[in-house]
Protein backbone atom coordinates (compact mmCIF):
# COMPACT_ATOMS: atom_id res chain seq x y z
CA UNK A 1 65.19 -43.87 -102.14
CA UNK A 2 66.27 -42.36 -105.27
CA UNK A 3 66.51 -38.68 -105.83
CA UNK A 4 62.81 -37.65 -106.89
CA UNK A 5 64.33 -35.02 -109.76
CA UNK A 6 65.95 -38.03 -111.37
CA UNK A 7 62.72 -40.38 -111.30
CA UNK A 8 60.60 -41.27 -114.21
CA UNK A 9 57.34 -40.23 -114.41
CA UNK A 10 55.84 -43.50 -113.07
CA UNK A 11 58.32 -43.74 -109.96
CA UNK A 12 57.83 -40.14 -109.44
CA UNK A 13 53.92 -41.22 -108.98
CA UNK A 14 54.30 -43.95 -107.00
CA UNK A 15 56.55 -42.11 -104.68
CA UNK A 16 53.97 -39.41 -104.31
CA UNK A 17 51.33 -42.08 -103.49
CA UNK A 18 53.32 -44.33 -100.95
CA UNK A 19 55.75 -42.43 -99.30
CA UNK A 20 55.15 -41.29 -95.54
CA UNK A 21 53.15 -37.87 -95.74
CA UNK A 22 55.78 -36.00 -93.10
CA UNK A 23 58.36 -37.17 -95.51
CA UNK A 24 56.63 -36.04 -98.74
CA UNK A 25 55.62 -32.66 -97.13
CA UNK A 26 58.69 -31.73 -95.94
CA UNK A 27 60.59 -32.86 -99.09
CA UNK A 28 57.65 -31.28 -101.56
CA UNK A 29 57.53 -27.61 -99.80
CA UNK A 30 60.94 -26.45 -98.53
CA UNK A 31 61.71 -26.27 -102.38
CA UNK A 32 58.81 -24.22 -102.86
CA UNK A 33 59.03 -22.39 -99.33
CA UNK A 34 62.53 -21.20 -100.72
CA UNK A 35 60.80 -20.01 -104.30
CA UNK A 36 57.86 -18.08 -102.42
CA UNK A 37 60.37 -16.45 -100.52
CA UNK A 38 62.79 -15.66 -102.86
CA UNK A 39 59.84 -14.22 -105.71
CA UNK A 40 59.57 -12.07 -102.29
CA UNK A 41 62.57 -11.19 -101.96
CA UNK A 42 62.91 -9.52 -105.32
CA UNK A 43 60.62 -6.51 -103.98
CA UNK A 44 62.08 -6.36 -100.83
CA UNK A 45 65.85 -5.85 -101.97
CA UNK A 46 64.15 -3.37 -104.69
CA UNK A 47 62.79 -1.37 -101.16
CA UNK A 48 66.01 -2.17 -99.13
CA UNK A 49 68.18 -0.53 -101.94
CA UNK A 50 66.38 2.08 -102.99
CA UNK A 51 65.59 3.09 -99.49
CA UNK A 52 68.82 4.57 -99.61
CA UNK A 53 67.61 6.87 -101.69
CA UNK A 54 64.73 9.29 -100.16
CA UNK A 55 61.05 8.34 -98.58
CA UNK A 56 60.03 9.23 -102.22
CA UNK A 57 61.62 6.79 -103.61
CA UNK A 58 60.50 4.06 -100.95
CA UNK A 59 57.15 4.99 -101.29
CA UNK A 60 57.24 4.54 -105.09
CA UNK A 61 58.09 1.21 -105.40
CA UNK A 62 55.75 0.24 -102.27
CA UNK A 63 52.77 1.90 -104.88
CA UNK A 64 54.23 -0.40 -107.75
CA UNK A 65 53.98 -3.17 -105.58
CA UNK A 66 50.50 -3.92 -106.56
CA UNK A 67 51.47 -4.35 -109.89
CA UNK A 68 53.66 -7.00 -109.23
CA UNK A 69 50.94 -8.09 -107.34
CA UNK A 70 48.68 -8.27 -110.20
CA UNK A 71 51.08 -9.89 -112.85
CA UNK A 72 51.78 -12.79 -110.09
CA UNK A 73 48.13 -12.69 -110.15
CA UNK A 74 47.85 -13.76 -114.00
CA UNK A 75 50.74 -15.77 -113.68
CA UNK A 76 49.03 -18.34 -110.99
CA UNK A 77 46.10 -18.20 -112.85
CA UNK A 78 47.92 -19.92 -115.57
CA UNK A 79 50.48 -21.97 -113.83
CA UNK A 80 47.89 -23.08 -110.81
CA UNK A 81 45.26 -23.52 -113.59
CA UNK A 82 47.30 -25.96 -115.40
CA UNK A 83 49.45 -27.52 -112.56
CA UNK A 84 46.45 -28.62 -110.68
CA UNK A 85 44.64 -30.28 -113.54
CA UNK A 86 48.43 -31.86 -114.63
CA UNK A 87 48.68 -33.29 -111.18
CA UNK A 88 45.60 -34.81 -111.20
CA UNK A 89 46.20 -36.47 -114.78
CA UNK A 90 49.06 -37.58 -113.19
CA UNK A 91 47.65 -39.13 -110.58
CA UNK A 92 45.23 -40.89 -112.65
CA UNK A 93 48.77 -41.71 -115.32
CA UNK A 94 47.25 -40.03 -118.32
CA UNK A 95 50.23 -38.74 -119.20
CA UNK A 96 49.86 -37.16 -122.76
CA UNK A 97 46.42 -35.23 -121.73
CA UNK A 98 48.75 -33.69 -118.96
CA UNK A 99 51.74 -33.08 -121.46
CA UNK A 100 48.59 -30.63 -123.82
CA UNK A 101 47.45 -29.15 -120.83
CA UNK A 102 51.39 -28.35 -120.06
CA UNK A 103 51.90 -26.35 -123.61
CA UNK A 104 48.56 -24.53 -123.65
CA UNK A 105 49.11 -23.04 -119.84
CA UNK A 106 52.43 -22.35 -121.12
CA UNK A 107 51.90 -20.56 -124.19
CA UNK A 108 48.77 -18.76 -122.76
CA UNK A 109 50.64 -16.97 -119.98
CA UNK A 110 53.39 -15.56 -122.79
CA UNK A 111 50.22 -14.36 -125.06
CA UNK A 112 48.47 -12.55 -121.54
CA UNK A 113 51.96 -11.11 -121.06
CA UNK A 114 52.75 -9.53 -124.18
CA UNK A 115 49.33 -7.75 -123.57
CA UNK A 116 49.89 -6.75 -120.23
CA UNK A 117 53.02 -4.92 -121.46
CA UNK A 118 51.89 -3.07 -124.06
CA UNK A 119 49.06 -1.91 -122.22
CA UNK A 120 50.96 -0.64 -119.18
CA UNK A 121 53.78 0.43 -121.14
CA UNK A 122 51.08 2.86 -122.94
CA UNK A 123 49.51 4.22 -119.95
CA UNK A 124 52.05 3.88 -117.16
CA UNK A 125 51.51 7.50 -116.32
CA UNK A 126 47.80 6.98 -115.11
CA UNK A 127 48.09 3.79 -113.55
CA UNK A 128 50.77 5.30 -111.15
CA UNK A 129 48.42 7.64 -110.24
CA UNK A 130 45.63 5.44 -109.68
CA UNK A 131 47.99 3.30 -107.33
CA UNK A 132 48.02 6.14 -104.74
CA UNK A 133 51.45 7.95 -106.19
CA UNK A 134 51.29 11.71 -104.88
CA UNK A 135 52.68 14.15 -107.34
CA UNK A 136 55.99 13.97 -105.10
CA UNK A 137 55.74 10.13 -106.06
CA UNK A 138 54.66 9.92 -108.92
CA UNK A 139 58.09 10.50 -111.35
CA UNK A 140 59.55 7.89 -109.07
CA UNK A 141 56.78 5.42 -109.42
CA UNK A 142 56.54 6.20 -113.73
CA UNK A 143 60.18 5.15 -114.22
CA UNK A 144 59.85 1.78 -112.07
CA UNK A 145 56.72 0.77 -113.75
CA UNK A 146 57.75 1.39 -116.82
CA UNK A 147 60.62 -1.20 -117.10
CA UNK A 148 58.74 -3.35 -114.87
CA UNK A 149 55.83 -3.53 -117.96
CA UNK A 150 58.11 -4.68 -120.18
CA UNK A 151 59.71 -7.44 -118.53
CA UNK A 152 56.29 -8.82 -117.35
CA UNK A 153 56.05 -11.55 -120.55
CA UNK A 154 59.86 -13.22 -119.02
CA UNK A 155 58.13 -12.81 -115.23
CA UNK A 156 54.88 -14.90 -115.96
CA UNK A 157 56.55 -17.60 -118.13
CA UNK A 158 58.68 -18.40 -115.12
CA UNK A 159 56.00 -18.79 -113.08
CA UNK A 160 54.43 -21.11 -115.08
CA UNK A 161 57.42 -23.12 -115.41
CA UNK A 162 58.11 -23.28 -112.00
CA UNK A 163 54.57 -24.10 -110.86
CA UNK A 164 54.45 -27.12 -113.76
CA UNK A 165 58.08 -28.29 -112.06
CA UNK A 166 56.40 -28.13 -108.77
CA UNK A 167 53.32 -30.10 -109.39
CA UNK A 168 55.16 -32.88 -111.02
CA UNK A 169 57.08 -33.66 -108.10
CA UNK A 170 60.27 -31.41 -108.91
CA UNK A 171 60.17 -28.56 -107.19
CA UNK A 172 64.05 -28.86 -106.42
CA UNK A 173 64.56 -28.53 -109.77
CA UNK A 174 62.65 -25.40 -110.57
CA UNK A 175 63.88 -23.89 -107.57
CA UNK A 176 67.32 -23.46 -108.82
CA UNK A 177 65.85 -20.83 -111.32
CA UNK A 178 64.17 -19.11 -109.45
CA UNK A 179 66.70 -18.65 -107.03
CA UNK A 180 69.74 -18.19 -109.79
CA UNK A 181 67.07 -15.09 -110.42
CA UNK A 182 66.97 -13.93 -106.74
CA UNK A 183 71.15 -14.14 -106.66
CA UNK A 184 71.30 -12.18 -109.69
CA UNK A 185 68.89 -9.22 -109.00
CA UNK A 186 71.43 -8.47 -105.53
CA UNK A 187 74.07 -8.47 -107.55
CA UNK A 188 72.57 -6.08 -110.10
CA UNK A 189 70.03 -3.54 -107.77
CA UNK A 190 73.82 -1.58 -106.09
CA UNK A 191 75.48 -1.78 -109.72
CA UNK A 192 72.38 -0.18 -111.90
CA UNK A 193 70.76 1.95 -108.53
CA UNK A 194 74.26 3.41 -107.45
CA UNK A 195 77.33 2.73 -110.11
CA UNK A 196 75.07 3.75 -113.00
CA UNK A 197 73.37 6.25 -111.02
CA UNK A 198 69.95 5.14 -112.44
CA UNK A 199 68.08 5.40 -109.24
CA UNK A 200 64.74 3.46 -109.09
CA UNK A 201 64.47 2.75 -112.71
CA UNK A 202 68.35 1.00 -112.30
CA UNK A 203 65.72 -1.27 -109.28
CA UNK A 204 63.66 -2.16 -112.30
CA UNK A 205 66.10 -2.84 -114.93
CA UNK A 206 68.05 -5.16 -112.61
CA UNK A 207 64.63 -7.20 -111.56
CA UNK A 208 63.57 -7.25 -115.47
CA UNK A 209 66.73 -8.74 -116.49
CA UNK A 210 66.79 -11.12 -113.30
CA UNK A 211 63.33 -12.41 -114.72
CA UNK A 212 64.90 -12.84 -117.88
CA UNK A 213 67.62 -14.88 -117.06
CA UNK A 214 65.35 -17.27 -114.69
CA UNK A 215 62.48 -17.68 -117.73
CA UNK A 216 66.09 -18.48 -119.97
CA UNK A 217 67.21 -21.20 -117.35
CA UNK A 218 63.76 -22.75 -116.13
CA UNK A 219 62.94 -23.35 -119.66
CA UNK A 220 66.48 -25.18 -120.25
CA UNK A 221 65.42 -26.67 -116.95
CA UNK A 222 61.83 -27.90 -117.92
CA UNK A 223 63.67 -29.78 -121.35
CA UNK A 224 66.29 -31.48 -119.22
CA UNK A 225 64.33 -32.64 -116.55
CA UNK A 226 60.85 -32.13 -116.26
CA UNK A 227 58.70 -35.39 -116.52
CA UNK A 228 56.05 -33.21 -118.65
CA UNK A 229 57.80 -30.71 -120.60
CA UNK A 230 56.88 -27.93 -122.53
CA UNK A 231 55.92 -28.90 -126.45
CA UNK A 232 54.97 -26.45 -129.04
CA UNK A 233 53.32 -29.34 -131.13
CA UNK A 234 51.41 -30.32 -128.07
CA UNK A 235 49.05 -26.55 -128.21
CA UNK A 236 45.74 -27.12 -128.85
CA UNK A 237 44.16 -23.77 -127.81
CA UNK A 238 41.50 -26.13 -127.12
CA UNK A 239 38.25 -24.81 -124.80
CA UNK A 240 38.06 -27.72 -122.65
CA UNK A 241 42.00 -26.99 -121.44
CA UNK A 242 40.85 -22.69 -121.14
CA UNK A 243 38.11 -23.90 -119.00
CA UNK A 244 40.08 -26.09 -116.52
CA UNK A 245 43.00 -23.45 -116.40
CA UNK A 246 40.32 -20.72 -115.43
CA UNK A 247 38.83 -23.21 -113.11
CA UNK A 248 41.84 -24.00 -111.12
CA UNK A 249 43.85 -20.77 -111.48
CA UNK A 250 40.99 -18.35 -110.06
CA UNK A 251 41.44 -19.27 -106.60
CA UNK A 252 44.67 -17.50 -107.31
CA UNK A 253 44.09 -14.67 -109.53
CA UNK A 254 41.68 -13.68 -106.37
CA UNK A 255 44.09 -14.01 -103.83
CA UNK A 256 47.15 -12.53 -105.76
CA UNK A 257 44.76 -9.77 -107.85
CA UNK A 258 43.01 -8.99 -104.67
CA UNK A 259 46.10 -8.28 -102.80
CA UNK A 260 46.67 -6.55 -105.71
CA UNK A 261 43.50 -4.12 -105.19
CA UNK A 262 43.87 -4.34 -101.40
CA UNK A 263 47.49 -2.46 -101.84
CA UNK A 264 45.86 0.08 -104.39
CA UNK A 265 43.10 0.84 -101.32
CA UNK A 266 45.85 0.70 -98.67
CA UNK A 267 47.92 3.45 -100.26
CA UNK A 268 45.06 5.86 -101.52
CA UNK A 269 44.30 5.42 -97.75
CA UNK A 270 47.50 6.11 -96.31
CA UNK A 271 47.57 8.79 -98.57
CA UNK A 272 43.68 10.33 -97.37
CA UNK A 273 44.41 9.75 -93.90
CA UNK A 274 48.31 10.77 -93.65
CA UNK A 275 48.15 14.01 -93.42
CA UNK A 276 51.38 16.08 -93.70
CA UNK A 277 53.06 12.45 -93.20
CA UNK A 278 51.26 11.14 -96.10
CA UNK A 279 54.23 10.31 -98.01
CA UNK A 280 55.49 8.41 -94.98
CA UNK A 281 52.41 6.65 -94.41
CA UNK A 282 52.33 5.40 -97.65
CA UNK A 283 56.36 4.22 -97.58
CA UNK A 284 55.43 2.57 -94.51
CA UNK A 285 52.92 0.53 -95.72
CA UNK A 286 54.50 -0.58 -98.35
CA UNK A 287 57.71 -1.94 -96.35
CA UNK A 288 55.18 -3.37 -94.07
CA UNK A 289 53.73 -4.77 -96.78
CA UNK A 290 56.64 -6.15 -98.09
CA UNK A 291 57.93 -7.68 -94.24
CA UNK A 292 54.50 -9.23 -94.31
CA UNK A 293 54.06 -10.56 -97.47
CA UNK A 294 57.35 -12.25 -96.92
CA UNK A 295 56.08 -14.16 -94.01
CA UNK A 296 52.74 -15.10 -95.53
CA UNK A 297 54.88 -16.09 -98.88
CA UNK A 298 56.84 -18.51 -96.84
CA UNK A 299 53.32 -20.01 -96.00
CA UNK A 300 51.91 -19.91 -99.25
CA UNK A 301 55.24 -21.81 -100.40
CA UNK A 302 53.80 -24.01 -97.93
CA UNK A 303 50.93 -24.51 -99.58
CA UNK A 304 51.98 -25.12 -102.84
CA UNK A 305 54.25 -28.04 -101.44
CA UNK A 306 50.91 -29.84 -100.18
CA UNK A 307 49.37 -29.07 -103.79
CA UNK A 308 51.10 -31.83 -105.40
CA UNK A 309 50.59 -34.30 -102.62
CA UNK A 310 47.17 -33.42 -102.55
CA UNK A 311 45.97 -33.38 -106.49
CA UNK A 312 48.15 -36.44 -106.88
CA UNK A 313 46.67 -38.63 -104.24
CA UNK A 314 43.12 -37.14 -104.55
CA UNK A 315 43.05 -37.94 -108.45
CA UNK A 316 44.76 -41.60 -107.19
CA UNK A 317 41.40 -41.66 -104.77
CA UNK A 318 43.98 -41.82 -102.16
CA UNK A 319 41.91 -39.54 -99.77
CA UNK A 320 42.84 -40.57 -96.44
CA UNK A 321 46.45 -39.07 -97.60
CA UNK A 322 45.00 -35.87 -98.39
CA UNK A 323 43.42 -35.43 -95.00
CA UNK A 324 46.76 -36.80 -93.22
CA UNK A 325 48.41 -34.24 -95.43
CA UNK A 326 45.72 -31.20 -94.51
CA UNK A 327 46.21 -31.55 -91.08
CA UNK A 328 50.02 -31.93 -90.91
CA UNK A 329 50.15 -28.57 -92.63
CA UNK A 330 47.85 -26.90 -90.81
CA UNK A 331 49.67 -27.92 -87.21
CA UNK A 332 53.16 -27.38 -89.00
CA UNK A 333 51.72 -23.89 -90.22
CA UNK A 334 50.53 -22.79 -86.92
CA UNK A 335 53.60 -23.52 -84.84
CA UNK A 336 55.89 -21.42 -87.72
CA UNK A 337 53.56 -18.78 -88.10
CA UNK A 338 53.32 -18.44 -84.24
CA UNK A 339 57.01 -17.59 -84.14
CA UNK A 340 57.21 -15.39 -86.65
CA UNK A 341 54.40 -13.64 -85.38
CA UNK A 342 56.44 -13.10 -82.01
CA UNK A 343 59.56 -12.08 -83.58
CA UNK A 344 57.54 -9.72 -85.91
CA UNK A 345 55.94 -8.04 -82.89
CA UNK A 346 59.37 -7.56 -80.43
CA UNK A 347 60.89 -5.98 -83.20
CA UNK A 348 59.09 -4.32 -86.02
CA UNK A 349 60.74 -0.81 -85.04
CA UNK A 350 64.07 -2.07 -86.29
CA UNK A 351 63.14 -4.48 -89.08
CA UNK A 352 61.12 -1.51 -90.71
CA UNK A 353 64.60 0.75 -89.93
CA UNK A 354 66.41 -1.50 -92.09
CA UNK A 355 64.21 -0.07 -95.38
CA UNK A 356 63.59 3.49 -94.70
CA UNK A 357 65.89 5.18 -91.48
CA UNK A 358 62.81 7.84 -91.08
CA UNK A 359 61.96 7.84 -87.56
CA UNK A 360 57.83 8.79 -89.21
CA UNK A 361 57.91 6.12 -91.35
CA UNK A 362 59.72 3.75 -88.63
CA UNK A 363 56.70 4.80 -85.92
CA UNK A 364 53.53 4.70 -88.27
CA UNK A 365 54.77 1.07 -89.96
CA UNK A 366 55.60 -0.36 -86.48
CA UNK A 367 51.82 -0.43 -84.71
CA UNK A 368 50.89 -1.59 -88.56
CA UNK A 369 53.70 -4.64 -88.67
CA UNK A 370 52.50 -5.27 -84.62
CA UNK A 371 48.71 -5.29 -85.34
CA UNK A 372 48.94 -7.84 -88.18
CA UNK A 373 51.51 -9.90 -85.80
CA UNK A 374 48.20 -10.43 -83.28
CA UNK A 375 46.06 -12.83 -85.62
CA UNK A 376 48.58 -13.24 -88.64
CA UNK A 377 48.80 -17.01 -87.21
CA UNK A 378 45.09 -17.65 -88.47
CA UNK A 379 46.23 -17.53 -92.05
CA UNK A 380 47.88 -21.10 -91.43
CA UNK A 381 44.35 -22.58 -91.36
CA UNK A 382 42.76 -20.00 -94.03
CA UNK A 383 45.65 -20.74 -96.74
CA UNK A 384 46.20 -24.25 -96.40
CA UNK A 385 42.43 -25.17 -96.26
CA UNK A 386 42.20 -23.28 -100.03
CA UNK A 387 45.02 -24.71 -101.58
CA UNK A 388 42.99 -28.50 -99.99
CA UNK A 389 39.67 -26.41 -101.82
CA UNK A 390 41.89 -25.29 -105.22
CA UNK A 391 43.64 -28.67 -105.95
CA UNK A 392 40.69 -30.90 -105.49
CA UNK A 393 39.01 -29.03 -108.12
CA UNK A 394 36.36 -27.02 -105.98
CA UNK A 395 37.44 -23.41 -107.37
CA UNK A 396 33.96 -21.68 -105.99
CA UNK A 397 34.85 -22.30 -102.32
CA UNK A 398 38.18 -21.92 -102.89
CA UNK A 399 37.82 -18.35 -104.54
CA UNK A 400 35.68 -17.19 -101.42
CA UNK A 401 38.17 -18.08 -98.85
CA UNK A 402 40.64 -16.63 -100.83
CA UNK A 403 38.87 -13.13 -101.44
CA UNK A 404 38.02 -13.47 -97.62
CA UNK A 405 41.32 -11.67 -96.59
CA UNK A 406 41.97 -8.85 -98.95
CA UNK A 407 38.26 -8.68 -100.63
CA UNK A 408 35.51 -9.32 -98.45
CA UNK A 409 35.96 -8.22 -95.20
CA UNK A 410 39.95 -5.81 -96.30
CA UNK A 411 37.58 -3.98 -98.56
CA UNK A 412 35.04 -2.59 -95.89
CA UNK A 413 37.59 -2.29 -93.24
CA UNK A 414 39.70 0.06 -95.15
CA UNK A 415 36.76 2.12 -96.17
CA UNK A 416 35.54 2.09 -92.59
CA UNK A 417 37.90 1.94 -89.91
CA UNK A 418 39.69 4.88 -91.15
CA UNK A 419 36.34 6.40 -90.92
CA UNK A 420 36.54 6.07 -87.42
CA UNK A 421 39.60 6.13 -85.91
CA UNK A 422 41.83 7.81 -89.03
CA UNK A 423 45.04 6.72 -89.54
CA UNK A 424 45.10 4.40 -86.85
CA UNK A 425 42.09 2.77 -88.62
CA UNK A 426 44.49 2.15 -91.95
CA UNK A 427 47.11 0.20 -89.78
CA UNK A 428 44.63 -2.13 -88.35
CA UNK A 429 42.68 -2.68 -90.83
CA UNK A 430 44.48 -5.56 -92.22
CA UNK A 431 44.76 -7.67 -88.91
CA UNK A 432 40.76 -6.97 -88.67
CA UNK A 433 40.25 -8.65 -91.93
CA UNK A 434 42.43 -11.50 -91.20
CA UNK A 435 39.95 -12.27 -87.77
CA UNK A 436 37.41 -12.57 -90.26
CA UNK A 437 38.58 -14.28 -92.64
CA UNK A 438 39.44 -17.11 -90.12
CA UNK A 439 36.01 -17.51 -89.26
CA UNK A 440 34.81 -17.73 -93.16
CA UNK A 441 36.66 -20.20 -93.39
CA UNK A 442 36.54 -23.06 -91.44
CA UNK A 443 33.31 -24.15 -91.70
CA UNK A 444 33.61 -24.21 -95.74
CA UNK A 445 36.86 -25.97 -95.22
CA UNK A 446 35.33 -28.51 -92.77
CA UNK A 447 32.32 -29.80 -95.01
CA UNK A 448 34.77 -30.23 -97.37
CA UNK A 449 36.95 -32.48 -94.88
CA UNK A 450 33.86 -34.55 -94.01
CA UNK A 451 32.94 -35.80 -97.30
CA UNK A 452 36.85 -36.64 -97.98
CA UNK A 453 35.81 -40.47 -96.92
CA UNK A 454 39.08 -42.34 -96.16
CA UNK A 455 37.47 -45.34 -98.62
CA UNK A 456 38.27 -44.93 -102.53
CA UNK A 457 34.99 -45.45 -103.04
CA UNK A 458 33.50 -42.04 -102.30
CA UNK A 459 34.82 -41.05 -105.61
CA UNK A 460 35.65 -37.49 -106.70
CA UNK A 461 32.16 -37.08 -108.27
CA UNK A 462 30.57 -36.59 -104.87
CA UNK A 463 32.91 -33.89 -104.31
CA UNK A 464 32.04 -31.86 -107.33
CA UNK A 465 28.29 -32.41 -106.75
CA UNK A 466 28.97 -31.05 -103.63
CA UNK A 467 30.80 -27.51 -105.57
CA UNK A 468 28.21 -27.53 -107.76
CA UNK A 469 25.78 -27.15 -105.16
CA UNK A 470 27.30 -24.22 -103.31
């Protein structure tokens, strides 16, 4: 079998279409598992490093965390948008409507960029706030955001890039960016934080530049050896593309810009309900955040693996391999998850030490980390079943499941259940979401499964009815 980064577009098709789904799945996601977890990564060495600073400090760039949060948000929106509707026009070999869907995703994430900047550039100072910064926080959090702000064009344009690799089949490929990124921002957070003495904005600087040199390199990447590649003569700015972008994306604005919210909530919380430990409270939750976010990355990485597999075959009305596919995640998803989960729950205490040595912030994140342990393995079923709902073009289901966890039923619990049982409440709040959540969604994700007939001839337009019906 030849190498599927050095495949033309046509083999690269057939090989998504015919070759055994363990093989495909396995081959398809550990590329994007890695790029998940390394995108990760970048906050967590930011909170390892600057731990080393003061519980200040920590808690600072757990607040800015939702930010990041929110321009990964934008980002999917654009690269999900326009990876899902490539696949499919891949699957169904229409290659040059694919190659204009390719430049206006593109493009349109740089334009949303440069505005995202400028704005939070302008009015850093309030937004900190807003995130739950106390005024002990807040100079830390001001001088992180800042440089964050202005590297957030370079962040979202290798998104994109690496979400177009990955949904043509060459995830490998864009995975060496994103990692070359990763390798680079280690290297940089001791020189900048300690060497230069620049503290948390040295954190910043070295993830800014990081970005920069992965956008530099996945672009070189995307010319060389992407099967669609990016085309300035191929923008169109055309309504139809806008449409299926927003159509395909939202699924993932909600679940990244919800998470984004649902860390904004967390903190103010942590903060309400901390007492004289609320600076602790909120640096715990935001390593815990990070710790789990990491996990559920590695799932969503996952995910995106199936994505290709799945939009591929489903526009190739190859829907008895999209089932196959579902259901090999989901049981692959479980068992990992399960582990994790375990491992997570023995030893939260001294995974939490690692980022902040403060026996307060060690005790209040460790019943937070062991809480969302308990259920976190129902998230196999909840994530996988709305990347099935995203990719097969049903973005109203798909953007309920996905506001389940951090919208609909995070939202309420972390207005209530502090209510009730105060900070306690805060630290469970996210594992009580997560039960419902589960529930949401498997009967949305099942009548989806049932009208997935394993004969061609269902066709996707009975599908769509279906979406268009509720």
């Amino acid at each position: 079998m030849k190498n599927p980064k050095n495949m033309t577009a046509e083999e690269r098709l057939d090989y998504l279409t015919t070759a055994p789904i363990p093989e495909l799945i396995r081959k398809m996601s550990v590329p994007t598992i890695i790029s998940m977890l390394v995108t990760s990564f970048y906050n967590m060495v930011d909170t390892a490093f600057v731990g080393q600073i003061d519980t200040q400090a920590t808690a600072a760039v757990g607040v800015s965390f939702s930010v990041m949060a929110l321009i990964q948000a934008f980002s999917f929106l654009f690269g999900h948008g326009s990876g899902n509707y490539m696949s499919r026009r891949l699957g169904a070999r229409d290659f040059e409507d694919a190659e204009r869907m390719a430049a206006d995703g593109f493009f349109g994430v740089l334009f949303m960029g440069v505005i995202i900047s400028v704005c939070g550039v302008i009015f850093v100072e309030p937004i900190a706030r807003l995130l739950g910064s106390t005024e002990t926080i807040l100079p830390y959090a001001v001088q992180y955001l800042r440089i964050i702000f202005l590297g957030a064009p370079f962040m979202m344009g290798s998104f994109v890039l690496n979400n177009h690799m990955r949904f043509q089949g060459s995830a490998s490929v864009a995975m060496i960016g994103i990692v070359t990124g990763a390798v680079l921002n280690i290297v940089l957070d001791p020189l900048l934080i300690f060497v230069a003495k620049m503290g948390v904005a040295g954190a910043a600087l070295a993830t800014a530049i990081s970005q920069l040199v992965s956008f530099c390199l996945l672009l070189y990447l995307n010319r060389k050896h992407a099967a669609v590649r990016i085309n300035l003569r191929k923008l169109t700015i055309n309504g139809h593309y806008l449409l299926h972008i927003f159509r395909g994306g939202i699924p993932s604005l909600c679940r990244q810009g919800i998470g984004s919210v649902a860390t904004i909530l967390l903190n103010v919380a942590a903060r309400e309900y901390g007492g004289a430990s609320a600076d602790a409270a909120i640096a715990a939750m935001g390593v815990v955040t990070r710790i789990m976010m990491f996990a559920y990355a590695a799932l969503v990485g996952f995910g995106q693996g199936f994505q290709p597999v799945c939009g591929t075959n489903y526009g190739a009305k190859n829907y008895r391999r999209v089932k196959e596919a579902f259901y090999y995640c989901v049981k692959i998803g479980v068992m990992v998850l399960a582990v994790m989960s375990v491992l997570g729950f023995l030893f939260a205490g001294p995974v939490i030490g690692i980022f902040r040595d403060d026996p307060e912030v060690i005790r209040i994140g460790a019943v937070t980390m062991r809480a969302q342990c308990v259920f976190f393995v129902l998230n196999a079923y909840v994530v996988i079943g709305t990347m099935l709902l995203q990719t097969i073009g049903m973005p109203l289901k798909a953007s309920i499941v996905t506001l389940a966890r951090q919208g609909i039923f995070f939202v309420p619990a972390i207005t209530l259940l502090p209510m009730a049982f105060g900070l306690f409440g805060v630290q469970i709040a996210q594992a009580a979401a997560d039960v419902c959540s589960f529930f949401l969604a498997v009967p949305l994700v099942r009548s989806v499964l049932k009208t997935l007939n394993t004969d061609a001839s269902a066709g996707s337009g009975d599908l769509h009815a279906n979406e268009s019906g509720g």
